[in-house]
PDB file of N, CA and C in Angstrom:
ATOM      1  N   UNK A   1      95.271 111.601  83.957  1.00  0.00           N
ATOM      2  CA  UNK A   1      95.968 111.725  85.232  1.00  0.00           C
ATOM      3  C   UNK A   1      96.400 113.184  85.379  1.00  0.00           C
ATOM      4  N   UNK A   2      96.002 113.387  86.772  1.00  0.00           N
ATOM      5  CA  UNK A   2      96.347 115.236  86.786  1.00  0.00           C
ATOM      6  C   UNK A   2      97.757 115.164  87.360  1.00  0.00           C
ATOM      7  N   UNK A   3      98.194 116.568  87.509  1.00  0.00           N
ATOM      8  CA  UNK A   3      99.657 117.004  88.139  1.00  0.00           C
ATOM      9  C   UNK A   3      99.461 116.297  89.189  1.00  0.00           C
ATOM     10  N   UNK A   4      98.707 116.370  90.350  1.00  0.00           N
ATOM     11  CA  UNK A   4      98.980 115.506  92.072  1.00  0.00           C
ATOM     12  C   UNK A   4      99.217 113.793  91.636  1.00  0.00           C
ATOM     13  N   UNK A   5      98.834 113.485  90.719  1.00  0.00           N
ATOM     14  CA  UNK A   5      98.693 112.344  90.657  1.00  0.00           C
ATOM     15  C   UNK A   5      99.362 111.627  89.896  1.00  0.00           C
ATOM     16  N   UNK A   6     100.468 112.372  89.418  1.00  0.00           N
ATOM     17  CA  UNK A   6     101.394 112.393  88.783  1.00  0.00           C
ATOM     18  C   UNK A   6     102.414 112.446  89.860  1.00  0.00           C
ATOM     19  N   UNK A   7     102.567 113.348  90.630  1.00  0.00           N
ATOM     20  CA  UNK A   7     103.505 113.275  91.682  1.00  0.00           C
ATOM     21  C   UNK A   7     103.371 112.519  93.132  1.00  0.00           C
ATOM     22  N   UNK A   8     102.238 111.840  93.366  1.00  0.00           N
ATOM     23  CA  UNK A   8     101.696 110.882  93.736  1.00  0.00           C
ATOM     24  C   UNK A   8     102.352 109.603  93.391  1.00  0.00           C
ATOM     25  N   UNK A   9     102.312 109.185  91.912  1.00  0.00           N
ATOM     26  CA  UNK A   9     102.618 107.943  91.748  1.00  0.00           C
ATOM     27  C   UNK A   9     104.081 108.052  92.036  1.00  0.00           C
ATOM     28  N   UNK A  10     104.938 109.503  91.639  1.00  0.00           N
ATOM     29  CA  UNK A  10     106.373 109.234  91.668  1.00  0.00           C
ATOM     30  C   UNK A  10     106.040 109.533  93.048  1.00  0.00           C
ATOM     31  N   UNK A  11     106.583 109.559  93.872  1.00  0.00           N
ATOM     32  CA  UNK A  11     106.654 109.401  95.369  1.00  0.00           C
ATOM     33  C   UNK A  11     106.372 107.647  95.991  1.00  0.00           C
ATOM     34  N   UNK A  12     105.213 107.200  95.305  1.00  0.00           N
ATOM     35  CA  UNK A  12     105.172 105.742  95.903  1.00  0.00           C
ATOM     36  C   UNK A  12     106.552 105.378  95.645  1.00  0.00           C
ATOM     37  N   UNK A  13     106.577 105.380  93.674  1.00  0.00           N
ATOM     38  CA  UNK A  13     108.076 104.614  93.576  1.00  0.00           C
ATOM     39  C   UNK A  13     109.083 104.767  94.185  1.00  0.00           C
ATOM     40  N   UNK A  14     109.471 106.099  94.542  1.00  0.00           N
ATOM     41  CA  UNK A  14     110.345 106.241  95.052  1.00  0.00           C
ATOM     42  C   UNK A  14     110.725 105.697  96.369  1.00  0.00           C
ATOM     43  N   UNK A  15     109.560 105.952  97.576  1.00  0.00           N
ATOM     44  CA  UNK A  15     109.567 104.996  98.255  1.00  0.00           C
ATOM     45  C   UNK A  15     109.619 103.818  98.297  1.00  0.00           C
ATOM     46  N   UNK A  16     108.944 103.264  97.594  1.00  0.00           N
ATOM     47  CA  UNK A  16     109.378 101.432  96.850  1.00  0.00           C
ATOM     48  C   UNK A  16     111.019 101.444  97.092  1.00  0.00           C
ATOM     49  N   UNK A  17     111.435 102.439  96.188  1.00  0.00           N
ATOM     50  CA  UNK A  17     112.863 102.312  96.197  1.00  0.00           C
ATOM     51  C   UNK A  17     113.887 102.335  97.217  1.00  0.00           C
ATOM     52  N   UNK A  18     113.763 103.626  97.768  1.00  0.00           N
ATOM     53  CA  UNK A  18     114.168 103.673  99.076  1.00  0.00           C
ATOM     54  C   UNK A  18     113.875 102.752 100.377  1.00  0.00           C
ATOM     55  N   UNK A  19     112.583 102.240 100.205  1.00  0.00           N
ATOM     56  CA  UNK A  19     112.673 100.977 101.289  1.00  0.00           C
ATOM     57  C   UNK A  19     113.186  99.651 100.631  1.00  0.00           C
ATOM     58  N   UNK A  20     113.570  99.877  99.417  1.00  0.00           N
ATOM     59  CA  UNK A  20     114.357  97.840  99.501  1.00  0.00           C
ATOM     60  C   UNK A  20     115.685  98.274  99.086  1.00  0.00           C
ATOM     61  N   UNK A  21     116.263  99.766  99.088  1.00  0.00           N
ATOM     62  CA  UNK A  21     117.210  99.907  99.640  1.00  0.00           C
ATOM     63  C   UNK A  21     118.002 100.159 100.693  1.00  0.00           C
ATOM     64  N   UNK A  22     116.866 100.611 101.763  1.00  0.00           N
ATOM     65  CA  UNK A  22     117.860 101.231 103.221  1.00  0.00           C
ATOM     66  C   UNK A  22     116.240 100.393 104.383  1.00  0.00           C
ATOM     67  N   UNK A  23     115.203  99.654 103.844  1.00  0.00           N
ATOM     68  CA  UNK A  23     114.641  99.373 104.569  1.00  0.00           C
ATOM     69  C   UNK A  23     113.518 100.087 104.926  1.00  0.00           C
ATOM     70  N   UNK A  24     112.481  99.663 105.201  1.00  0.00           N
ATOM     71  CA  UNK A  24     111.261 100.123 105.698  1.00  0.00           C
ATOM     72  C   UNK A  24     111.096 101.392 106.805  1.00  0.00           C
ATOM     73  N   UNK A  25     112.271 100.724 107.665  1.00  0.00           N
ATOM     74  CA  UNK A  25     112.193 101.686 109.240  1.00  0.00           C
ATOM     75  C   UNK A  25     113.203 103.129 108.674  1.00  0.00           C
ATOM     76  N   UNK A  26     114.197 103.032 107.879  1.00  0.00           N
ATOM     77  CA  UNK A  26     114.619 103.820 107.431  1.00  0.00           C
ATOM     78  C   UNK A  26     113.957 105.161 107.866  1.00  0.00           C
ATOM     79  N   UNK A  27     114.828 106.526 108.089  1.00  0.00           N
ATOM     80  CA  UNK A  27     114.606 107.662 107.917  1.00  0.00           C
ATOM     81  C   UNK A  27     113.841 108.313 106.668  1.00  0.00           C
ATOM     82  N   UNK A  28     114.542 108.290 105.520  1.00  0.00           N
ATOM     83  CA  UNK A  28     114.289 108.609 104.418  1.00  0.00           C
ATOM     84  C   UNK A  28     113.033 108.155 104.206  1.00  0.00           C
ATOM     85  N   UNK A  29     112.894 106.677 103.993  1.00  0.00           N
ATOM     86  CA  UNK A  29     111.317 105.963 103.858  1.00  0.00           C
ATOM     87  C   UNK A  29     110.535 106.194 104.316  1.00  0.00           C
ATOM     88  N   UNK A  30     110.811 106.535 105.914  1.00  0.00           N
ATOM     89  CA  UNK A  30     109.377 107.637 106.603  1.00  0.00           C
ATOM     90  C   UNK A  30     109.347 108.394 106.334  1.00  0.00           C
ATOM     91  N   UNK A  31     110.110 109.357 105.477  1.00  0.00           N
ATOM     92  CA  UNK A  31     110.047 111.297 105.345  1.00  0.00           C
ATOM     93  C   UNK A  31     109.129 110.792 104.050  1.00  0.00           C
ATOM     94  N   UNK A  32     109.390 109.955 103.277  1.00  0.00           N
ATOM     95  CA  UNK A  32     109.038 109.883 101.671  1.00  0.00           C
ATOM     96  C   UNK A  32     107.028 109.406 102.115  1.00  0.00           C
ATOM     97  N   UNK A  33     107.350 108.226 102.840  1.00  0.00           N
ATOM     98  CA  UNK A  33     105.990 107.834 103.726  1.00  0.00           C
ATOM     99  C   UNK A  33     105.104 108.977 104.094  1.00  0.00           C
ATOM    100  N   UNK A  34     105.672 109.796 105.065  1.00  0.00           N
ATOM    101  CA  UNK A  34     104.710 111.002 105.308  1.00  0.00           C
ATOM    102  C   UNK A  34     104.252 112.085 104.317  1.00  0.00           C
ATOM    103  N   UNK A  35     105.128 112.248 103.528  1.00  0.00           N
ATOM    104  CA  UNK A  35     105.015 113.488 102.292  1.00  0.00           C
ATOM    105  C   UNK A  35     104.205 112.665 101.641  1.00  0.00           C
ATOM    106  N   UNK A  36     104.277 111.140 101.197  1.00  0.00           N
ATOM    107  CA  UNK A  36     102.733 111.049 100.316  1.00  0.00           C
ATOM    108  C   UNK A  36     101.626 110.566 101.100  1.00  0.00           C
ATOM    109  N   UNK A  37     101.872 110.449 102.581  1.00  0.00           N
ATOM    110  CA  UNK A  37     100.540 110.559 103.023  1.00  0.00           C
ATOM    111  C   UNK A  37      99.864 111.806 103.456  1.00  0.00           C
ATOM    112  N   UNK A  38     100.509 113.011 103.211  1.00  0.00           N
ATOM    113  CA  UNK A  38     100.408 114.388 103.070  1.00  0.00           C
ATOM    114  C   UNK A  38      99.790 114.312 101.705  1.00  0.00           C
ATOM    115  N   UNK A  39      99.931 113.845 100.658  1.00  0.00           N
ATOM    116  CA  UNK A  39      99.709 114.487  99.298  1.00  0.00           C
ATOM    117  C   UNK A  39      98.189 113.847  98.875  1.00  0.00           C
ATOM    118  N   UNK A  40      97.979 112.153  99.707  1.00  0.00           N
ATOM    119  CA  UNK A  40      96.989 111.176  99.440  1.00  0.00           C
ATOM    120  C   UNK A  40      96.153 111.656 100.099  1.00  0.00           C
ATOM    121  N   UNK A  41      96.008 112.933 101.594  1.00  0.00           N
ATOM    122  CA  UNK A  41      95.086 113.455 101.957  1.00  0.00           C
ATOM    123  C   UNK A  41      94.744 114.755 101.070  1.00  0.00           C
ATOM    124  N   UNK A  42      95.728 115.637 100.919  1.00  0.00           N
ATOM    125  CA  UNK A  42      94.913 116.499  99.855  1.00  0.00           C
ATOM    126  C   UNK A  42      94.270 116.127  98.784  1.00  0.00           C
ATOM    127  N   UNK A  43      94.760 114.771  98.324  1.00  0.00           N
ATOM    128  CA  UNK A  43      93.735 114.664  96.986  1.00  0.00           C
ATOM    129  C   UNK A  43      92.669 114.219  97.431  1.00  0.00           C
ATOM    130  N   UNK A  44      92.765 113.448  98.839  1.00  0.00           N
ATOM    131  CA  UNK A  44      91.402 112.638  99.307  1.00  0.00           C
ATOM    132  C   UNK A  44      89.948 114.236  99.591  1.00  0.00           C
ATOM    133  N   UNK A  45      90.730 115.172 100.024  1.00  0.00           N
ATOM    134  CA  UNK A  45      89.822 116.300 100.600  1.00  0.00           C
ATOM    135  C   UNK A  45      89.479 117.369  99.183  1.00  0.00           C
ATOM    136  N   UNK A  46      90.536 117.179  98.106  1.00  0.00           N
ATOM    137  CA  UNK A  46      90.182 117.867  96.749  1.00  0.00           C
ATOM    138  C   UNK A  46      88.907 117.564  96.307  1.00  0.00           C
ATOM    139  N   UNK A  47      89.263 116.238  96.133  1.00  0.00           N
ATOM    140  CA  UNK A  47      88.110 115.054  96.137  1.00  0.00           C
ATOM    141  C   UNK A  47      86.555 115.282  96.439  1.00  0.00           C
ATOM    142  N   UNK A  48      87.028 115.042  97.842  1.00  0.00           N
ATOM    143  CA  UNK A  48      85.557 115.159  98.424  1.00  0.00           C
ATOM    144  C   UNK A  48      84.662 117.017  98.794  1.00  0.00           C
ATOM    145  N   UNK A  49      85.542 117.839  98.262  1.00  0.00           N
ATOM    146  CA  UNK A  49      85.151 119.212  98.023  1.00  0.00           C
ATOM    147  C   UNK A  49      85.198 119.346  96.895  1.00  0.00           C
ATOM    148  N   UNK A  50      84.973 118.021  95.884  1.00  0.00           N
ATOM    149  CA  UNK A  50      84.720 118.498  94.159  1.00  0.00           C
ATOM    150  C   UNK A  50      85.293 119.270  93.397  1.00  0.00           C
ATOM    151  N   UNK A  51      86.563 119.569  93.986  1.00  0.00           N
ATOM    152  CA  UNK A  51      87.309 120.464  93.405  1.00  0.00           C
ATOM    153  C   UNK A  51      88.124 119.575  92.862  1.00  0.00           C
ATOM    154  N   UNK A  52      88.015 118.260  93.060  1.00  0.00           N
ATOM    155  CA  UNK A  52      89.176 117.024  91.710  1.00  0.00           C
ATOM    156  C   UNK A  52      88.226 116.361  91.031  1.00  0.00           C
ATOM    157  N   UNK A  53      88.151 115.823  90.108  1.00  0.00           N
ATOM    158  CA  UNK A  53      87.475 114.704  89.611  1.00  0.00           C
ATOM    159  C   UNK A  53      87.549 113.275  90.204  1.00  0.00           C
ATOM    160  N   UNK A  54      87.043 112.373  90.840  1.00  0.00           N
ATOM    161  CA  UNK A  54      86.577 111.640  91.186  1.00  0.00           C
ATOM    162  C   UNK A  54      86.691 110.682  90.305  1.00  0.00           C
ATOM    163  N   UNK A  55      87.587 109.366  90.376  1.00  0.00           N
ATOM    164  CA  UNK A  55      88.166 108.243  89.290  1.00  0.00           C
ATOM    165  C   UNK A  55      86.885 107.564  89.164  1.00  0.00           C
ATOM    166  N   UNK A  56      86.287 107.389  88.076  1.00  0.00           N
ATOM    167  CA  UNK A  56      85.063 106.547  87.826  1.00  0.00           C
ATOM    168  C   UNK A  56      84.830 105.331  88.640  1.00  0.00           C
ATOM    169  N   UNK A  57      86.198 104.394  89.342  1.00  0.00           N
ATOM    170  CA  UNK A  57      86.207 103.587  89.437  1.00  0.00           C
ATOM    171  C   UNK A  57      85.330 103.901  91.036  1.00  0.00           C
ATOM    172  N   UNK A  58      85.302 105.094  91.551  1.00  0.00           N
ATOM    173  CA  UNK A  58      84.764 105.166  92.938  1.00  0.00           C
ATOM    174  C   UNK A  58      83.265 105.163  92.898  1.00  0.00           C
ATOM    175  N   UNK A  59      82.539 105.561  91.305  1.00  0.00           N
ATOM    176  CA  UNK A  59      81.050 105.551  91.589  1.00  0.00           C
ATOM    177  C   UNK A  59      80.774 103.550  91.531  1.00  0.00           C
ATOM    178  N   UNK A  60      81.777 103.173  90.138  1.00  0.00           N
ATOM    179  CA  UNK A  60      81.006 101.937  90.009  1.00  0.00           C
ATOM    180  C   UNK A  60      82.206 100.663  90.261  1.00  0.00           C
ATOM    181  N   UNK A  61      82.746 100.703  90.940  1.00  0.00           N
ATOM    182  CA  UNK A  61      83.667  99.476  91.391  1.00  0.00           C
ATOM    183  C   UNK A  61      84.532  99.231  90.404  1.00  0.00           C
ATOM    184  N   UNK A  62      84.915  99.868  89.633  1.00  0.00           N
ATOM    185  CA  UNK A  62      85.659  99.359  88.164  1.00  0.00           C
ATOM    186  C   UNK A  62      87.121  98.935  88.584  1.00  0.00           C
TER     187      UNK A  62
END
């Protein structure tokens, strides 16, 4: 697991957290919402410009 994806996973949790504490619609939960759907597109475009490694599981369904 690289650095983005590392800070990737902490961001879901955190959001996890923050929405079953203040709720989904929450402020916070959307700021946390957008920053990792900010972070899930750079890795998606790292990705697909081969500049990340590519999780095995995307060539063979794993």
């Amino acid at each position: 697991m690289n650095l983005l994806e590392i800070v990737i996973e902490k961001y879901r949790c955190r959001m996890v957290d923050v929405a079953d504490k203040y709720g989904y619609t929450a402020r916070e939960t959307v700021e946390i919402s957008q920053n990792l759907g900010r972070l899930l597109n750079i890795k998606m475009v790292l990705q697909l410009s081969g500049t990340m490694e590519k999780p095995s599981s995307y060539y063979y369904g794993s």
